[in-house]
PDB file of N, CA and C in Angstrom:
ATOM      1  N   UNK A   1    -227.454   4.761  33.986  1.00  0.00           N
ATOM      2  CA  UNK A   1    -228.239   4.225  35.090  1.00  0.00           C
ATOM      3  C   UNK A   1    -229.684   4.672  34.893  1.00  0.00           C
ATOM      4  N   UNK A   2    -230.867   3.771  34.993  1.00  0.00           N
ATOM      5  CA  UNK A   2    -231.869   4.198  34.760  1.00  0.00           C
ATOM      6  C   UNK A   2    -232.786   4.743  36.040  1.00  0.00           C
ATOM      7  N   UNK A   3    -233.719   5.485  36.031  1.00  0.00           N
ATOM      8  CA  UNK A   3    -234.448   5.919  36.829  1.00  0.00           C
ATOM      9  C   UNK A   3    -235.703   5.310  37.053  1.00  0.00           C
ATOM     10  N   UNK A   4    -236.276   4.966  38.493  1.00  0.00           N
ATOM     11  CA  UNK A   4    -237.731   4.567  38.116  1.00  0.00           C
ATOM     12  C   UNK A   4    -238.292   4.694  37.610  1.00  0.00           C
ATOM     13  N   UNK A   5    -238.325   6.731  37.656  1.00  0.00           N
ATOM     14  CA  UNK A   5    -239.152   7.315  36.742  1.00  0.00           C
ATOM     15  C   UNK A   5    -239.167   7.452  35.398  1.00  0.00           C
ATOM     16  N   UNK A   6    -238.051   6.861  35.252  1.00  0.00           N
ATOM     17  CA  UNK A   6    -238.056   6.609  33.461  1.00  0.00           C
ATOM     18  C   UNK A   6    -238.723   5.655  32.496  1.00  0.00           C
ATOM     19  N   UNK A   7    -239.762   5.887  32.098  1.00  0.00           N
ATOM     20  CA  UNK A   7    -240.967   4.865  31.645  1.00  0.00           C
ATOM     21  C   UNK A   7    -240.483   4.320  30.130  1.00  0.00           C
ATOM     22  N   UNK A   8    -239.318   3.969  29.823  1.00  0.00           N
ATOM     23  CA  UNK A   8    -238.955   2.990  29.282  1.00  0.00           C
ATOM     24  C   UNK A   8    -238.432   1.777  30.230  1.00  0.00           C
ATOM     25  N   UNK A   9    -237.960   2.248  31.474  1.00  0.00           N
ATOM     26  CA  UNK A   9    -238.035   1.090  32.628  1.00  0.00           C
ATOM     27  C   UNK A   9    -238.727   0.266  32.781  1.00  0.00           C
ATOM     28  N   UNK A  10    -237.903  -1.115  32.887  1.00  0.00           N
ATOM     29  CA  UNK A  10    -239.382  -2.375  32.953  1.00  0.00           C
ATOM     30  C   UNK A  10    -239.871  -2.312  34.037  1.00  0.00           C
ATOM     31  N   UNK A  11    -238.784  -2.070  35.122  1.00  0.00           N
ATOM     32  CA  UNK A  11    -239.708  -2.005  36.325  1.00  0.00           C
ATOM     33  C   UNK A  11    -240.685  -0.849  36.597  1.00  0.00           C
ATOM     34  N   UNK A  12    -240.439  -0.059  35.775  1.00  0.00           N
ATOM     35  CA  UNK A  12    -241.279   1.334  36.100  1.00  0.00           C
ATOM     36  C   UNK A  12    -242.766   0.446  35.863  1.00  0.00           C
ATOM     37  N   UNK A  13    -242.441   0.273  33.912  1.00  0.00           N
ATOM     38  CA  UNK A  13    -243.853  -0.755  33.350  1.00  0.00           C
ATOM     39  C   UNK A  13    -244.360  -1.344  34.603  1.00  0.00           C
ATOM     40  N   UNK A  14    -243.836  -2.317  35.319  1.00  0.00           N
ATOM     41  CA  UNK A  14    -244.434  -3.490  36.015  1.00  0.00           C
ATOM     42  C   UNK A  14    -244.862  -2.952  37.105  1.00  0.00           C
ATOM     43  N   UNK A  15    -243.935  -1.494  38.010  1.00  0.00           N
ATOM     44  CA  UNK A  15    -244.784  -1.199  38.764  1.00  0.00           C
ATOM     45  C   UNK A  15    -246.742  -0.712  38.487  1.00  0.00           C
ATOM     46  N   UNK A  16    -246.621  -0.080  37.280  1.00  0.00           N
ATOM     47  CA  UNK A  16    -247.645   0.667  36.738  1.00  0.00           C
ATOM     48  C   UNK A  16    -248.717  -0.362  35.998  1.00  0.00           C
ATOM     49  N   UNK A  17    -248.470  -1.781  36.071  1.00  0.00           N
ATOM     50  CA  UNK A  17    -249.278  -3.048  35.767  1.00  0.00           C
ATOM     51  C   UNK A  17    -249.807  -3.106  36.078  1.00  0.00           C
ATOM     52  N   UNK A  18    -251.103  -3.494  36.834  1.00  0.00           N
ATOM     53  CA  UNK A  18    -251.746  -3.550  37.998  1.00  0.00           C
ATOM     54  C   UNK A  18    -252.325  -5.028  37.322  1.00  0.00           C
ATOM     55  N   UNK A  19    -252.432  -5.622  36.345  1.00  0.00           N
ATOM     56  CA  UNK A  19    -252.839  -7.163  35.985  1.00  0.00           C
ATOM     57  C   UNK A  19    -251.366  -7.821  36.021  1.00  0.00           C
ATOM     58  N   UNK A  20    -250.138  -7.133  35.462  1.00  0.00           N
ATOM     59  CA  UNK A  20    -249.450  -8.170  35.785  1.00  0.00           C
ATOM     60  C   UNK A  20    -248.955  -8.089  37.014  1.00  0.00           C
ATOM     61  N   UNK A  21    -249.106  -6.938  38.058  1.00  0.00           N
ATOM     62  CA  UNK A  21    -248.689  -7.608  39.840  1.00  0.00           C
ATOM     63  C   UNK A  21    -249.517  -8.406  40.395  1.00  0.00           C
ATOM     64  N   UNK A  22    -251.185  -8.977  39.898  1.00  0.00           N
ATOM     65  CA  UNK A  22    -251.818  -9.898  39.996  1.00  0.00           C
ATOM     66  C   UNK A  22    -251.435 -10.689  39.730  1.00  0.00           C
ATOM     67  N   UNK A  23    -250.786 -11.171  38.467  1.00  0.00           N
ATOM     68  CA  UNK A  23    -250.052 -12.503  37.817  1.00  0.00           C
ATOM     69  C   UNK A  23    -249.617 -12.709  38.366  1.00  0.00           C
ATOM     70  N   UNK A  24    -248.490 -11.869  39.081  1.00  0.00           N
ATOM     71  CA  UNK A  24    -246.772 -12.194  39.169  1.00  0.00           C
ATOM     72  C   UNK A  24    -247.432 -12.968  40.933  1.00  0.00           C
ATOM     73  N   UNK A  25    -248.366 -11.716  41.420  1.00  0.00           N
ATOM     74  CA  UNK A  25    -248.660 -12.119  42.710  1.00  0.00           C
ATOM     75  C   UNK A  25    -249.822 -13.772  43.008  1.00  0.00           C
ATOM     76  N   UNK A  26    -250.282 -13.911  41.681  1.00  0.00           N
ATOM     77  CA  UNK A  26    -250.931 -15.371  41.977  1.00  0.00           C
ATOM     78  C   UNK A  26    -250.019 -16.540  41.530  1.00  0.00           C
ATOM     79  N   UNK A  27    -248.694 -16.375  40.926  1.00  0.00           N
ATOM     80  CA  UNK A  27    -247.848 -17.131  40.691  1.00  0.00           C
ATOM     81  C   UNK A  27    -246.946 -17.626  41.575  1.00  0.00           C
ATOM     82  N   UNK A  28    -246.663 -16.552  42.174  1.00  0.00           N
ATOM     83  CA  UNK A  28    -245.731 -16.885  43.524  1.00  0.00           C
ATOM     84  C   UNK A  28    -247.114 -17.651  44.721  1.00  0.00           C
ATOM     85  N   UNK A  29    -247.944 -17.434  44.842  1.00  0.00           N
ATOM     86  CA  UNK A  29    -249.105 -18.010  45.669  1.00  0.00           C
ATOM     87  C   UNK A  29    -248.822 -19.582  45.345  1.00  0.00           C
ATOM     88  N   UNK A  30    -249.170 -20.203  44.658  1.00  0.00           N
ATOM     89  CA  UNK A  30    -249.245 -20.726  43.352  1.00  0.00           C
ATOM     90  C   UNK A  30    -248.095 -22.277  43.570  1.00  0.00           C
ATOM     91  N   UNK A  31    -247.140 -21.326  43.337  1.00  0.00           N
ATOM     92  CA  UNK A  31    -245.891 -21.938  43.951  1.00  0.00           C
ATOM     93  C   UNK A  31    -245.449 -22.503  45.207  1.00  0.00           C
ATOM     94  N   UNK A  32    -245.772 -21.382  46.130  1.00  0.00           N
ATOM     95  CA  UNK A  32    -245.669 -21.423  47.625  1.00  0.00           C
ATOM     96  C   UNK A  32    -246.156 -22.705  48.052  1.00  0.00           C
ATOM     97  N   UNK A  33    -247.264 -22.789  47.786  1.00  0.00           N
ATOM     98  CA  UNK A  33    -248.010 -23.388  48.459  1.00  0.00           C
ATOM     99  C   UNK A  33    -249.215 -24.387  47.114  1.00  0.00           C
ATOM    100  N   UNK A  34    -249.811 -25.747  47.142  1.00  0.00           N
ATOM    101  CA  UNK A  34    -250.778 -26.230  46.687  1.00  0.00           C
ATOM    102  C   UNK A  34    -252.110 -25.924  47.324  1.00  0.00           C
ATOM    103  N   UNK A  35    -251.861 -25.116  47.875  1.00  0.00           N
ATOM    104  CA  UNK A  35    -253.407 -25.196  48.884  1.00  0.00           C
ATOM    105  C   UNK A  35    -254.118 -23.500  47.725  1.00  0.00           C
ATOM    106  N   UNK A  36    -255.197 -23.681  47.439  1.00  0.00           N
ATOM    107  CA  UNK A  36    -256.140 -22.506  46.962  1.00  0.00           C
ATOM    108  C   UNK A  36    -256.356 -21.876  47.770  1.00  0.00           C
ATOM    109  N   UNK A  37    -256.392 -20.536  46.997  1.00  0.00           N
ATOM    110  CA  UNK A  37    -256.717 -18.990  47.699  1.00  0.00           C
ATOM    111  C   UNK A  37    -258.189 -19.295  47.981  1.00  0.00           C
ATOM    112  N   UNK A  38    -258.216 -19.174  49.608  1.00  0.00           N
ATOM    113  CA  UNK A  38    -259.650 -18.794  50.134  1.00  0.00           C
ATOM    114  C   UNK A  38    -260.640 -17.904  49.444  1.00  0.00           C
ATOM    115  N   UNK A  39    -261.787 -18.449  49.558  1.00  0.00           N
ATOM    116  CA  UNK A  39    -262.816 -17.613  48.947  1.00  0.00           C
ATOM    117  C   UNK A  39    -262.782 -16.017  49.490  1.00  0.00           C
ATOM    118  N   UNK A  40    -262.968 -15.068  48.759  1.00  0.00           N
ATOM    119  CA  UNK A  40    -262.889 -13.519  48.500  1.00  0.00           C
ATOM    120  C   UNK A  40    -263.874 -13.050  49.610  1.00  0.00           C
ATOM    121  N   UNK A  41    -264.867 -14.274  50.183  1.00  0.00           N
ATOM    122  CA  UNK A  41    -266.144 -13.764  50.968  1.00  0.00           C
ATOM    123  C   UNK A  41    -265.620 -14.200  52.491  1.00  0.00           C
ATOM    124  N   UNK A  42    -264.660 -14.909  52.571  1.00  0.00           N
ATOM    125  CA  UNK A  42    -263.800 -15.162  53.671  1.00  0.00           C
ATOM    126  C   UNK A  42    -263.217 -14.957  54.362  1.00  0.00           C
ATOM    127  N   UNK A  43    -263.192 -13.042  54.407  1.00  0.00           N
ATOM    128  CA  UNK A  43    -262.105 -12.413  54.995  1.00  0.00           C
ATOM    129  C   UNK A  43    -261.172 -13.370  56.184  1.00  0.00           C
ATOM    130  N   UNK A  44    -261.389 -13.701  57.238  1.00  0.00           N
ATOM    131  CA  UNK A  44    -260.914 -14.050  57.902  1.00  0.00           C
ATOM    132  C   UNK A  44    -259.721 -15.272  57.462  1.00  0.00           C
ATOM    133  N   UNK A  45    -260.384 -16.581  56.557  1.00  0.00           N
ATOM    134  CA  UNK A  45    -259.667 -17.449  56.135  1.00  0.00           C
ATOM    135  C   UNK A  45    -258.741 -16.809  55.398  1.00  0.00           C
ATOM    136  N   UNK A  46    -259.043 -15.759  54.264  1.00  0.00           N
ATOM    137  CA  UNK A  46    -257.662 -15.270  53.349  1.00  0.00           C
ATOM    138  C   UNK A  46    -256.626 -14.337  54.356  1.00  0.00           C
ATOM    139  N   UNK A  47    -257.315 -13.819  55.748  1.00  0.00           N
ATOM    140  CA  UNK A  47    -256.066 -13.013  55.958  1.00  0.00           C
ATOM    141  C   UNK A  47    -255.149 -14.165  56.779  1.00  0.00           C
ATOM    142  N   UNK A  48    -255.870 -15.456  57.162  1.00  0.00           N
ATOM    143  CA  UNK A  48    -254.868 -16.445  57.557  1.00  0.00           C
ATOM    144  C   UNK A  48    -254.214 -17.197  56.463  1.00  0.00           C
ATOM    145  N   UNK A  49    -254.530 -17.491  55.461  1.00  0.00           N
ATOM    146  CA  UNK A  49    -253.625 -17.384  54.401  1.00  0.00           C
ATOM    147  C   UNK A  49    -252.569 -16.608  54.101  1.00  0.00           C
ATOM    148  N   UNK A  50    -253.149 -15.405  54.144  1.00  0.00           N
ATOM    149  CA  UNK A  50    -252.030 -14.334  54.124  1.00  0.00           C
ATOM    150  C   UNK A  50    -250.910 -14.369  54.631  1.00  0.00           C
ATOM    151  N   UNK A  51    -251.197 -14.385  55.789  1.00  0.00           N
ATOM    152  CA  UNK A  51    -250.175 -14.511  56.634  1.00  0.00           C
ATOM    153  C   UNK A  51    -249.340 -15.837  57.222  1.00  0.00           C
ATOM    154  N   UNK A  52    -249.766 -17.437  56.547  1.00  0.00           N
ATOM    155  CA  UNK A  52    -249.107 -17.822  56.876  1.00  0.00           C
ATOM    156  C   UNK A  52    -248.191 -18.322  55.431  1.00  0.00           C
ATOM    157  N   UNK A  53    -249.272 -18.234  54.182  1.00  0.00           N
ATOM    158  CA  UNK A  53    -248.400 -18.564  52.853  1.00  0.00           C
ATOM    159  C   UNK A  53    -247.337 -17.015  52.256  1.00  0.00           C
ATOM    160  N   UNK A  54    -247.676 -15.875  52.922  1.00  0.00           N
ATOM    161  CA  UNK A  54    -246.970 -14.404  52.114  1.00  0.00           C
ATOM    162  C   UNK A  54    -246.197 -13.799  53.143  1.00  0.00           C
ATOM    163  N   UNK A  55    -246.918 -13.323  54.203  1.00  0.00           N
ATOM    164  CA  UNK A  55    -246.184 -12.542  55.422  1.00  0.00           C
ATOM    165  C   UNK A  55    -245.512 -13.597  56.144  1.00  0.00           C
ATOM    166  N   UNK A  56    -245.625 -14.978  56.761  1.00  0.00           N
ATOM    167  CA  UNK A  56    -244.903 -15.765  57.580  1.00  0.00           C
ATOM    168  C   UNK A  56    -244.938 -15.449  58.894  1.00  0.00           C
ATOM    169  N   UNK A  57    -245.023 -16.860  59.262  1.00  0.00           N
ATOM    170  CA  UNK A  57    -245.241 -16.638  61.000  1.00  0.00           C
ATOM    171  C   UNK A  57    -244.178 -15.502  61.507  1.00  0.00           C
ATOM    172  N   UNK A  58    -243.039 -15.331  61.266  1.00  0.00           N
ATOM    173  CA  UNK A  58    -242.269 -14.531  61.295  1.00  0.00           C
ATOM    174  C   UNK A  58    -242.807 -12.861  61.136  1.00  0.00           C
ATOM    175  N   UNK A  59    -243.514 -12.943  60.363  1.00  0.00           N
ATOM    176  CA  UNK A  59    -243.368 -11.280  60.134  1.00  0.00           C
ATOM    177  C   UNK A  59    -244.144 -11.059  60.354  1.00  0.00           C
ATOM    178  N   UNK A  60    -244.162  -9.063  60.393  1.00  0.00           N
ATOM    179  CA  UNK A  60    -244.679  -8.058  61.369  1.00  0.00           C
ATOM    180  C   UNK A  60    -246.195  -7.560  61.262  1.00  0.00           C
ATOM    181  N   UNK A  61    -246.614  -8.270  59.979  1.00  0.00           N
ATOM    182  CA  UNK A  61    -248.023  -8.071  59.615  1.00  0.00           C
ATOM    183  C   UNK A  61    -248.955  -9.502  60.476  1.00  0.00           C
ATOM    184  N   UNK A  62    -250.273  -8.863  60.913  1.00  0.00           N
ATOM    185  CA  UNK A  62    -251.211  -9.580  61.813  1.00  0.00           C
ATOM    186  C   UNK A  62    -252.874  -9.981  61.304  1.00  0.00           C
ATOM    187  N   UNK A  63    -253.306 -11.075  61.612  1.00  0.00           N
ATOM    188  CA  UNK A  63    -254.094 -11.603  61.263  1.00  0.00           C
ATOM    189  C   UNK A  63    -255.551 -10.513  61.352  1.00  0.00           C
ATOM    190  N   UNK A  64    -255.724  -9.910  62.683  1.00  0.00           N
ATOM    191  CA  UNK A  64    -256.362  -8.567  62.954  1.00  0.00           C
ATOM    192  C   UNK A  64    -256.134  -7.401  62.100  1.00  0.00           C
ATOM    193  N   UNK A  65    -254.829  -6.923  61.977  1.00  0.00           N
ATOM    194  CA  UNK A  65    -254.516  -5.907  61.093  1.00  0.00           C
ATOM    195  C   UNK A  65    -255.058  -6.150  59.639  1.00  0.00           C
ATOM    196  N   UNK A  66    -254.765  -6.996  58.714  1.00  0.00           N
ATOM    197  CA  UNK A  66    -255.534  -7.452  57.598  1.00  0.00           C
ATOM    198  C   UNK A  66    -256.743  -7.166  57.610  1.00  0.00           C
ATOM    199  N   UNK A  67    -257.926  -8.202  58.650  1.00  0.00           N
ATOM    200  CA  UNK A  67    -259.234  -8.041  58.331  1.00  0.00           C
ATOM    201  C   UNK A  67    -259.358  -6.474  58.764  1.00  0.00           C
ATOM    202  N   UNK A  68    -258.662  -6.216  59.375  1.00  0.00           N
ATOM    203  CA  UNK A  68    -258.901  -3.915  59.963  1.00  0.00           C
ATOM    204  C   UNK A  68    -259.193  -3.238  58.630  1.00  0.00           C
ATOM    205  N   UNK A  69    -257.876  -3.699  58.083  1.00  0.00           N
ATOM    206  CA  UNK A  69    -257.511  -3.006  56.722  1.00  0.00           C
ATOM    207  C   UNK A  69    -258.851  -3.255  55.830  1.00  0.00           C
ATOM    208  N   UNK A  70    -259.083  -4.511  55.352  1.00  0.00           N
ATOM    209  CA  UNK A  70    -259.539  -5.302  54.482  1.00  0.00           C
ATOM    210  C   UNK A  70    -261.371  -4.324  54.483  1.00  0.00           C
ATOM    211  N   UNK A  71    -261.406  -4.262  55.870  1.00  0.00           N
ATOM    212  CA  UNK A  71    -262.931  -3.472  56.420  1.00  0.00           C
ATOM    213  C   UNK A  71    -262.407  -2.100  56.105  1.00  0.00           C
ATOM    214  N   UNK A  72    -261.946  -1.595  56.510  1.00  0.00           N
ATOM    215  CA  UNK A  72    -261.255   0.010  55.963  1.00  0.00           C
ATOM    216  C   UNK A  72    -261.388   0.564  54.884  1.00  0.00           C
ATOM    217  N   UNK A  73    -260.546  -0.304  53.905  1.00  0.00           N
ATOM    218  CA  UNK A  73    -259.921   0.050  52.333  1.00  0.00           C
ATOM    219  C   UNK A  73    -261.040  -0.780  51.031  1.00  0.00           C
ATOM    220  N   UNK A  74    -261.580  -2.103  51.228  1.00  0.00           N
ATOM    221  CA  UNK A  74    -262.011  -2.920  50.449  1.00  0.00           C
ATOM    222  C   UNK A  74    -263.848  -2.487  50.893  1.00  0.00           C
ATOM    223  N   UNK A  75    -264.316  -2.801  51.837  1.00  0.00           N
ATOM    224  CA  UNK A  75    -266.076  -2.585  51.986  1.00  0.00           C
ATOM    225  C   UNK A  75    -266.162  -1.610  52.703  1.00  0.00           C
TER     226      UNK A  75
END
């Protein structure tokens, strides 16, 4: 049985990717949906993206919480 921490693990690799969880994460976008990722200067439009092509009206993440974060962690 392998361990996360065992870095012959692919998933270990893929966690430790940081270009391919971009891939993997603009592929599934991609898929989801035909509509393009809002411009990067848009906060507001991408966290409604966010949340209605990734998180879903359904789930527990919020259109407010995003741009919070987005102001927090990103500028």
């Amino acid at each position: 049985m392998s361990s996360v921490l065992d870095t012959n693990n692919d998933r270990f690799d893929f966690m430790c990717d940081l270009e391919a969880q971009i891939l993997s994460a603009r592929l599934i976008y991609w898929f989801k949906t035909p509509k393009a990722i809002p411009s990067y200067k848009d906060v507001e439009l991408l966290a409604r993206y966010w949340k209605r092509y990734w998180n879903s009206e359904l789930g527990a993440g919020t259109i407010d919480g995003v741009i919070e974060k987005y102001h927090k962690y990103v500028k």
